[in-house]
Protein backbone atom coordinates (compact mmCIF):
# COMPACT_ATOMS: atom_id res chain seq x y z
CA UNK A 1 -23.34 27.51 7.73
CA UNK A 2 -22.20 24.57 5.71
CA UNK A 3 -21.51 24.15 1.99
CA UNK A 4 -24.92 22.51 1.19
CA UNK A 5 -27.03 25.24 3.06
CA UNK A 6 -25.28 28.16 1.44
CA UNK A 7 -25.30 26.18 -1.98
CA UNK A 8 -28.94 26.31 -1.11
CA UNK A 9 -29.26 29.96 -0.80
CA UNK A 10 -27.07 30.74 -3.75
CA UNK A 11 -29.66 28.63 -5.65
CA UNK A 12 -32.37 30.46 -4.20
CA UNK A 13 -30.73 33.74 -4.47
CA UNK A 14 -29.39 34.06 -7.66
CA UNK A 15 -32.37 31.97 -9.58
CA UNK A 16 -35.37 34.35 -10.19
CA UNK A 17 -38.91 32.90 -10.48
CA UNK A 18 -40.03 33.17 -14.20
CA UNK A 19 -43.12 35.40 -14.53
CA UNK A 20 -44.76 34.88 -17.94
CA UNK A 21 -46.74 37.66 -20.01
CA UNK A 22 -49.81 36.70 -21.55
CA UNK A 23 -49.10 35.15 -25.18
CA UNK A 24 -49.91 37.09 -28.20
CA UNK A 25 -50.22 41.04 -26.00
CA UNK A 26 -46.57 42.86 -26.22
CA UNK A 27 -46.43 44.64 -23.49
CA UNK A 28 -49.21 43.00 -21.79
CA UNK A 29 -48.20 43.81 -17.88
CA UNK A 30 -50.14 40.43 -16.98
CA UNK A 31 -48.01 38.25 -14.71
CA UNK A 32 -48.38 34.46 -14.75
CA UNK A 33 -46.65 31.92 -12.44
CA UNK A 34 -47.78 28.20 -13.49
CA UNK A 35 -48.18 25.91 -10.53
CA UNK A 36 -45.37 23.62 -11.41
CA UNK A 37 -43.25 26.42 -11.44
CA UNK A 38 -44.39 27.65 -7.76
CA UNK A 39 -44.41 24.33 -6.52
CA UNK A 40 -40.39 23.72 -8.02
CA UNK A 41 -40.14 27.24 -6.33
CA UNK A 42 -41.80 26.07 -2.91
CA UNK A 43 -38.97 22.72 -2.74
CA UNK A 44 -36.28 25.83 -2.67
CA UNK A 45 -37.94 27.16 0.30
CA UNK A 46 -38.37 24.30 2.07
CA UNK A 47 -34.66 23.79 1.53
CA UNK A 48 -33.79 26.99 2.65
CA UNK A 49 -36.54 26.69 6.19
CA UNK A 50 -35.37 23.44 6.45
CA UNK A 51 -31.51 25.36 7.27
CA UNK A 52 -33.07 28.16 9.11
CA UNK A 53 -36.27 28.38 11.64
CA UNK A 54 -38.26 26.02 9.47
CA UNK A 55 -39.89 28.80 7.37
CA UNK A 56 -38.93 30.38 4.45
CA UNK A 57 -41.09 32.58 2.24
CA UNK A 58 -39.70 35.07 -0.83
CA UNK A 59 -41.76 38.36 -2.43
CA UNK A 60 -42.54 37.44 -6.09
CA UNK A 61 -43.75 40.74 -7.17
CA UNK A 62 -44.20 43.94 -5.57
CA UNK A 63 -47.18 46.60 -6.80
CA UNK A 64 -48.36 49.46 -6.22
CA UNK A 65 -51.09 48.29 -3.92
CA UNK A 66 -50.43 44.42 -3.44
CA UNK A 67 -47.53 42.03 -3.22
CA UNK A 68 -47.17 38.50 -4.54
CA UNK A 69 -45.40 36.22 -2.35
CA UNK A 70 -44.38 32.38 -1.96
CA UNK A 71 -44.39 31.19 1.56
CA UNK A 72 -42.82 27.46 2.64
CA UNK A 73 -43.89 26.39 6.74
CA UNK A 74 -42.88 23.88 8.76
CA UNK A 75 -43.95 25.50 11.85
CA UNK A 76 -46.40 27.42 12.89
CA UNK A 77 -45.90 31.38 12.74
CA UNK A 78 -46.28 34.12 15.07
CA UNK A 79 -49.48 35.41 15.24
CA UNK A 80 -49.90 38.86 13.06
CA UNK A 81 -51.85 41.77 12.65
CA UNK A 82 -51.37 44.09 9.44
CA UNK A 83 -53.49 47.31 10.14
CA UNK A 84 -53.28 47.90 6.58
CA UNK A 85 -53.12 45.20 4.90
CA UNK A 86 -55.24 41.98 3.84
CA UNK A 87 -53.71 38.60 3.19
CA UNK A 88 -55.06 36.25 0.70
CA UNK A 89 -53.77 32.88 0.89
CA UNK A 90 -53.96 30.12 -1.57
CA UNK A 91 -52.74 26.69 -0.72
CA UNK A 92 -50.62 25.18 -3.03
CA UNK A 93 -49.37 22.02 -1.15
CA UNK A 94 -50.01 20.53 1.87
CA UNK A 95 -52.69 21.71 4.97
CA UNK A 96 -52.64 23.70 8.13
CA UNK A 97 -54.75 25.50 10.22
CA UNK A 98 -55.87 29.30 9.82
CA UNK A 99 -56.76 30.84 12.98
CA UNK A 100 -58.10 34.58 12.75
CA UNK A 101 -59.95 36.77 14.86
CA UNK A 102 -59.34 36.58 19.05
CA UNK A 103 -56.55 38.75 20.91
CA UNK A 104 -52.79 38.31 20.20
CA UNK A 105 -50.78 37.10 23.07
CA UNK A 106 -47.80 38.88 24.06
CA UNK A 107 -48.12 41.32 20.86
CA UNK A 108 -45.40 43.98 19.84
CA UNK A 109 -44.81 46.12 17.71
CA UNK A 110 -42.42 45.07 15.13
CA UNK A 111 -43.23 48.02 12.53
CA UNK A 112 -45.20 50.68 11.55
CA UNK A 113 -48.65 49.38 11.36
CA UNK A 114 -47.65 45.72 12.12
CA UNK A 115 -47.96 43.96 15.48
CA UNK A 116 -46.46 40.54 16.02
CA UNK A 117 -47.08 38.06 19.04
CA UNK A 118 -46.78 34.52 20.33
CA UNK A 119 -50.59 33.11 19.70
CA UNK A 120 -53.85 33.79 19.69
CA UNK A 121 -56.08 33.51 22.01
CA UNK A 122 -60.30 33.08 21.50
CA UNK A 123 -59.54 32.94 17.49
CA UNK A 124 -61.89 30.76 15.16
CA UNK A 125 -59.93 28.04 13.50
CA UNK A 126 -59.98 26.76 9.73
CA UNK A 127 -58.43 24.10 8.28
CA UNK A 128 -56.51 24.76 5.40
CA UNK A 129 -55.72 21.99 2.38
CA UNK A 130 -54.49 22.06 -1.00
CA UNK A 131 -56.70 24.21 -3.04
CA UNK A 132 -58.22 25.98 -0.45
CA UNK A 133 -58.56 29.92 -0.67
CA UNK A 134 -58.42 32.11 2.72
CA UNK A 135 -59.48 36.00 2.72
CA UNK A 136 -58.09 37.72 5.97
CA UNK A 137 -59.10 41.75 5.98
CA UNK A 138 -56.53 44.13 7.38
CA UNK A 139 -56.43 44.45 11.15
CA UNK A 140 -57.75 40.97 11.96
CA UNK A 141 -55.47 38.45 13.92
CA UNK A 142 -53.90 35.81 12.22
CA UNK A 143 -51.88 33.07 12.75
CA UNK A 144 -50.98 29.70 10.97
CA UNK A 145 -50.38 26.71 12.13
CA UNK A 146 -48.89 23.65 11.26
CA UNK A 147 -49.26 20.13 12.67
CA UNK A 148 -46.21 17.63 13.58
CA UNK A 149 -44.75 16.72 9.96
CA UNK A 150 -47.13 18.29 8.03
CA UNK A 151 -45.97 21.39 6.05
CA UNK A 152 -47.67 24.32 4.12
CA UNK A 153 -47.00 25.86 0.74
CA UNK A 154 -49.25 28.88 0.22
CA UNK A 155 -48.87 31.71 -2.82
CA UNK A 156 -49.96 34.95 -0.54
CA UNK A 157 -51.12 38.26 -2.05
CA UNK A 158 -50.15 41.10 0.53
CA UNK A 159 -53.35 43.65 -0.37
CA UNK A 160 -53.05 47.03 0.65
CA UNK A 161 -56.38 48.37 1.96
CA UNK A 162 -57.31 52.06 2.59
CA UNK A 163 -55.38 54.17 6.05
C-alpha cells in the first residue's frame, strides 16, 4: 500500500463521525448526523474504495436492535440475504439500481444467518437516486448495483427483526 492510501485510512480511521445530541435536552440519547457531514464522510469512503475493491462502507452507530451505517459503491455488491435483519437505505448521492426478491446465484453461507452470492436471478429492479428511500424486510434477496461511472452513497439502517 502506498503513502497516500494508508494516509487515507489513517484519516478515515482515526477521525470519528460527529454525532450531535439534540440542543437544549442533556442527556438527550438522540443522535443527529447532518447531511454535509455524511456526505464529507462519504468522499472518505470513496477514497478508501477507490484503494480497495471499489467499496467502502463504515458502522456509525451500533444499538440494541439496529445499526447506522455509511456505505460508498463503485461497483455493484454481492447479492445478500440477512434472515434477520431489514435494510433501510437512504440515498444520499448519486443512483443505482435495487434489485430484491428472485433466487441468489451461487449463495453461501458467510455467517450465521447471512448468505452471500454472485447475483440474482428473477429479482424486481428499482432505480435508486438521490433522495430516494428503499425498505428491504429480513430474508429477502438483495443486491445493488451500480452502472459504469456512476457511484452510490447510501446512509443504511441495519434493523433487527424478530428470530
Amino acid at each position: 500500500m502506498d503513502f497516500m492510501a494508508k494516509q487515507i485510512l489513517k484519516d478515515v480511521a482515526l477521525e470519528e463521525i460527529p454525532t450531535r445530541a439534540a440542543p437544549d435536552s442533556p442527556g438527550n440519547p438522540m443522535d443527529h448526523w447532518s447531511l454535509p457531514i455524511l456526505l464529507e464522510r462519504g468522499a472518505y469512503l470513496k477514497k478508501l474504495a477507490k484503494y480497495g475493491d471499489g467499496s467502502a462502507s463504515e458502522t456509525l452507530r451500533e444499538y440494541s436492535q439496529h445499526t447506522a451505517m455509511l456505505s460508498f459503491r463503485g461497483r455493484d455488491s454481492e447479492a445478500e440475504v440477512h434472515q434477520n435483519h431489514a435494510n433501510l437505505f437512504c440515498v444520499l448521492a448519486g443512483s443505482a439500481t435495487l434489485v430484491t426478491g428472485g433466487i441468489v446465484m451461487r449463495a453461501r453461507a458467510v455467517a450465521p444467518g447471512e448468505t452471500c452470492g454472485d447475483s440474482i436471478e428473477g429479482g424486481m429492479r428499482q432505480e435508486l437516486k438521490a433522495g430516494d428511500i428503499a425498505h428491504v424486510p429480513a430474508a429477502v434477496p438483495h443486491q445493488m448495483l451500480v452502472a459504469g461511472e456512476e457511484t452510490v452513497t447510501c446512509f443504511v439502517m441495519k434493523i433487527k427483526e424478530a428470530e
